[in-house]
C-alpha atoms as a PDB file:
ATOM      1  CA  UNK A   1     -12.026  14.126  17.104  1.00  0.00           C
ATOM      2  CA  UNK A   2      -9.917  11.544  19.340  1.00  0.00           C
ATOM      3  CA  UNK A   3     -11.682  12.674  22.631  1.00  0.00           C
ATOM      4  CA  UNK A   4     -14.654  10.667  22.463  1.00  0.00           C
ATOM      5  CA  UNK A   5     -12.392   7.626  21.489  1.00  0.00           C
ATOM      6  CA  UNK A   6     -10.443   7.970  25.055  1.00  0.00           C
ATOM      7  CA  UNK A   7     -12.833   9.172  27.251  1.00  0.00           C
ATOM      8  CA  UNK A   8     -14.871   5.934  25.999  1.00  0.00           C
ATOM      9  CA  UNK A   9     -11.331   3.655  26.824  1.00  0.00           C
ATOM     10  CA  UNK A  10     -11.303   5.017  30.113  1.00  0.00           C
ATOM     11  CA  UNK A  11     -14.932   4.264  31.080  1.00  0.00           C
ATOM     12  CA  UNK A  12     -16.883   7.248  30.692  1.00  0.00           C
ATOM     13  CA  UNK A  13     -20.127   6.821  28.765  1.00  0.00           C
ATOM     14  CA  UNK A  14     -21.660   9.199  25.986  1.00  0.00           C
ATOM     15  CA  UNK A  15     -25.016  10.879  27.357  1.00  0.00           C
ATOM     16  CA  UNK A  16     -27.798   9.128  27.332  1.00  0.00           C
ATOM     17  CA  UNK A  17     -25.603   6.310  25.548  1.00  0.00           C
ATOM     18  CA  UNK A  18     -24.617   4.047  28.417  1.00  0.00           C
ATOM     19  CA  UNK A  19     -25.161   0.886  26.581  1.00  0.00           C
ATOM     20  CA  UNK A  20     -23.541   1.675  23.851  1.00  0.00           C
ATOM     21  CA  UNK A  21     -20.755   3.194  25.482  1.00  0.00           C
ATOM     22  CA  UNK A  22     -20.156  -0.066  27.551  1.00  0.00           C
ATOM     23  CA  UNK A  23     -20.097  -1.715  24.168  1.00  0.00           C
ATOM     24  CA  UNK A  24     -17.522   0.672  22.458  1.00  0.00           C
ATOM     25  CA  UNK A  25     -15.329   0.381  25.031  1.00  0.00           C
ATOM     26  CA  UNK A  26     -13.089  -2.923  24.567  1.00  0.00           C
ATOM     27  CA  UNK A  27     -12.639  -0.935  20.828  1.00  0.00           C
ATOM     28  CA  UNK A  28     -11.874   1.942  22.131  1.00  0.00           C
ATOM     29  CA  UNK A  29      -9.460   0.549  24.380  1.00  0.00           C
ATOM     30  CA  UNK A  30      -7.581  -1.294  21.401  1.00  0.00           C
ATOM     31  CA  UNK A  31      -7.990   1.987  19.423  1.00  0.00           C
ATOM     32  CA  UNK A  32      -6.033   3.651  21.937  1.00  0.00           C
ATOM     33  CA  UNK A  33      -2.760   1.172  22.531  1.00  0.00           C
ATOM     34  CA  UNK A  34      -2.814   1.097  18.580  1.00  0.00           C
ATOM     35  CA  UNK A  35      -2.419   5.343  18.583  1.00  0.00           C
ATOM     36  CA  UNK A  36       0.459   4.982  21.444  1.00  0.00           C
ATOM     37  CA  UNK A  37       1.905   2.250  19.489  1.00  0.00           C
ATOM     38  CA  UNK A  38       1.768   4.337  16.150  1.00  0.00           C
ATOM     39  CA  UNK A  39       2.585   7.554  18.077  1.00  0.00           C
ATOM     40  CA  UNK A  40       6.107   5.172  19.561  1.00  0.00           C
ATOM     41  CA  UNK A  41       6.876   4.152  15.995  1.00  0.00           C
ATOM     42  CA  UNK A  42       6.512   7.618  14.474  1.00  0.00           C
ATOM     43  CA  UNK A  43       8.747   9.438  17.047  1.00  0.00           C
ATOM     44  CA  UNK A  44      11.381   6.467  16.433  1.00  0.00           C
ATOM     45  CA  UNK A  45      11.381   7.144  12.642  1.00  0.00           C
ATOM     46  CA  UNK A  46      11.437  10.817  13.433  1.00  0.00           C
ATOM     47  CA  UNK A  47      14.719  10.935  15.284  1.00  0.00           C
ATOM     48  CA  UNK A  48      16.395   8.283  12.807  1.00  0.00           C
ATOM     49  CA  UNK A  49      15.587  10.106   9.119  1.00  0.00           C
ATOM     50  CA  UNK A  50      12.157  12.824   8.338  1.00  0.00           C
ATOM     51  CA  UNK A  51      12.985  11.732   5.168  1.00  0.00           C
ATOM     52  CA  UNK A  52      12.290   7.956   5.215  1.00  0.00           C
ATOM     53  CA  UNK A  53       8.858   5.755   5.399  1.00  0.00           C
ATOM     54  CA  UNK A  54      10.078   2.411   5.657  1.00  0.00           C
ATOM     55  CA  UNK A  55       7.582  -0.283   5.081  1.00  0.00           C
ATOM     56  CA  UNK A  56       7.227  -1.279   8.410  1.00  0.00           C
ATOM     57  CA  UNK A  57       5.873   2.226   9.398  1.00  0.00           C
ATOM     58  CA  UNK A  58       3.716   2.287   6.424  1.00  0.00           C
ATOM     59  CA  UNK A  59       2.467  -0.938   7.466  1.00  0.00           C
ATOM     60  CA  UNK A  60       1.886   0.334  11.150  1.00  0.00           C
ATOM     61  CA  UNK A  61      -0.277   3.552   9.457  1.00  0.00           C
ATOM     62  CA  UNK A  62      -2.686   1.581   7.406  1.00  0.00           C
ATOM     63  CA  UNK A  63      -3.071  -0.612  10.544  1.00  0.00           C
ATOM     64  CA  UNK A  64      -4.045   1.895  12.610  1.00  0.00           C
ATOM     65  CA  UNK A  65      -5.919   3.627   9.812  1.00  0.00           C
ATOM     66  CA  UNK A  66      -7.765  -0.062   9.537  1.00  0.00           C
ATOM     67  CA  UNK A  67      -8.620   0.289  13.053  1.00  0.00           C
ATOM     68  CA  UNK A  68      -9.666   3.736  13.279  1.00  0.00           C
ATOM     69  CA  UNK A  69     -12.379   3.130  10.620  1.00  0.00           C
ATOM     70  CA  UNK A  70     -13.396   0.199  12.074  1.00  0.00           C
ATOM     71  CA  UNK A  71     -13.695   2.332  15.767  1.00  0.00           C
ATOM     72  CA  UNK A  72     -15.415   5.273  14.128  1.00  0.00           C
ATOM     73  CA  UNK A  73     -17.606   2.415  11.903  1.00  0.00           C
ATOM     74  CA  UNK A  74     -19.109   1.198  15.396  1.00  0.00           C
ATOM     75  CA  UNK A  75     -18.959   4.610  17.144  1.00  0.00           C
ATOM     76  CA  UNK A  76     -21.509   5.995  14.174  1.00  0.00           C
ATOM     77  CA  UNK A  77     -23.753   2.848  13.863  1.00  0.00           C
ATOM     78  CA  UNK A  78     -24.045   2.884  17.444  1.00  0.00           C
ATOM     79  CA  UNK A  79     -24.478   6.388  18.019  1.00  0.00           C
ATOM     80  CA  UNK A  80     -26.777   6.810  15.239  1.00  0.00           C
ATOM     81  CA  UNK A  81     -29.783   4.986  13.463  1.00  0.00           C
ATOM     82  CA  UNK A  82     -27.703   3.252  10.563  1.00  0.00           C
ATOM     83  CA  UNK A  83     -29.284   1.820   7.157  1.00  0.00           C
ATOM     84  CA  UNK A  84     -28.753  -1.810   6.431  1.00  0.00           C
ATOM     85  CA  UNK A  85     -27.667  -2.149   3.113  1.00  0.00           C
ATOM     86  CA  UNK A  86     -30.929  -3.309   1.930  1.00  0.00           C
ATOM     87  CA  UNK A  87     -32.779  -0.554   3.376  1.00  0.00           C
ATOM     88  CA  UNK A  88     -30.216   1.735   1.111  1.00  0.00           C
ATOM     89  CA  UNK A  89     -31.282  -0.672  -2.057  1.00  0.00           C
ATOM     90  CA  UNK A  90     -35.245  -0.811  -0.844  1.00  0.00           C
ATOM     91  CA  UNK A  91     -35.086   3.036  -0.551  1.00  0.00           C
ATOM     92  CA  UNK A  92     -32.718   3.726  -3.783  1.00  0.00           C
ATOM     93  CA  UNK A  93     -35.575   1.596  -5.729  1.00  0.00           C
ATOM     94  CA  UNK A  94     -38.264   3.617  -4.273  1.00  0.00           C
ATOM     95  CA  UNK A  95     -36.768   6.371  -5.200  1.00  0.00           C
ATOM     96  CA  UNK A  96     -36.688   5.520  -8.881  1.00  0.00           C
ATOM     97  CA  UNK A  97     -39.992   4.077  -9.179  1.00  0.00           C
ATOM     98  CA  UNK A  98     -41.178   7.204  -7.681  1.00  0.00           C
ATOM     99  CA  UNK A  99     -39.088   9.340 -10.115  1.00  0.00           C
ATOM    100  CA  UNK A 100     -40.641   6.447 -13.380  1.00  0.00           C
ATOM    101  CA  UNK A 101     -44.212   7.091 -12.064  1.00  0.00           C
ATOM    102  CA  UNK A 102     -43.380  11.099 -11.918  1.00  0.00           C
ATOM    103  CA  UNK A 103     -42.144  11.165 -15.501  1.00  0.00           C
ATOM    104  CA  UNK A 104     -44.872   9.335 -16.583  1.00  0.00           C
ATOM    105  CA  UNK A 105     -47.403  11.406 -15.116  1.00  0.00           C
ATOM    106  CA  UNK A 106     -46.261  14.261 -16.798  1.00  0.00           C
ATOM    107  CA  UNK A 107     -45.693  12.507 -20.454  1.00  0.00           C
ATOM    108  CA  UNK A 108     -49.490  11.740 -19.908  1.00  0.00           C
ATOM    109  CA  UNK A 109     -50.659  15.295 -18.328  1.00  0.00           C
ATOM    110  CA  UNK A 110     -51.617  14.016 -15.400  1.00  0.00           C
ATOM    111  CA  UNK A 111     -49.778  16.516 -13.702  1.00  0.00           C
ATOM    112  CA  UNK A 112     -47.671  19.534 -14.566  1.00  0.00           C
ATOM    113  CA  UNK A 113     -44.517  20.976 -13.814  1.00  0.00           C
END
């Protein structure tokens, strides 16, 4: 899942994504010193107790987990065609009007099941 996040950091674009590529790539970048500095901090904790989160290492996962979603956020609405939240409402309320004018139609016969 990580390769598309380095390859991206080191300048190589997705097919027939060039632009968008050239636009990941700052985040991808950042994405990637935030894994080494997660991956630093984990071995660190690792030789000093298995048994022990301390906050600070908590704190360093649900940074990087922060900036992970916000990487994968851009990768996606680049990548692929993405609904504005007010397409999502314009097509959930089509979608019940549709479903109203359905039910109605077969209270009054006008069509059957």
């Amino acid at each position: 899942k990580q390769w598309y996040q380095r390859r991206v950091a080191v300048g190589s674009s997705v097919l027939n994504h060039e632009s968008e590529s050239d636009e990941l790539r700052p985040l991808a970048r950042h994405i990637t010193k935030v894994m080494e500095s997660v991956r630093t901090k984990l071995r660190e904790q690792c030789l000093r107790d298995v048994a022990c989160y301390p906050e600070e290492l908590v704190d360093t996962l649900r940074w990087f987990d922060y900036n992970w979603a916000e990487f994968e956020f851009s990768y996606v609405s680049r990548m692929c065609p993405v609904k504005s939240t007010e397409e999502l409402y314009q097509q959930h309320i089509t979608t019940i009007l549709f479903s109203e004018t359905t039910a109605e139609a077969l209270k009054e016969r006008v069509i059957t099941e």
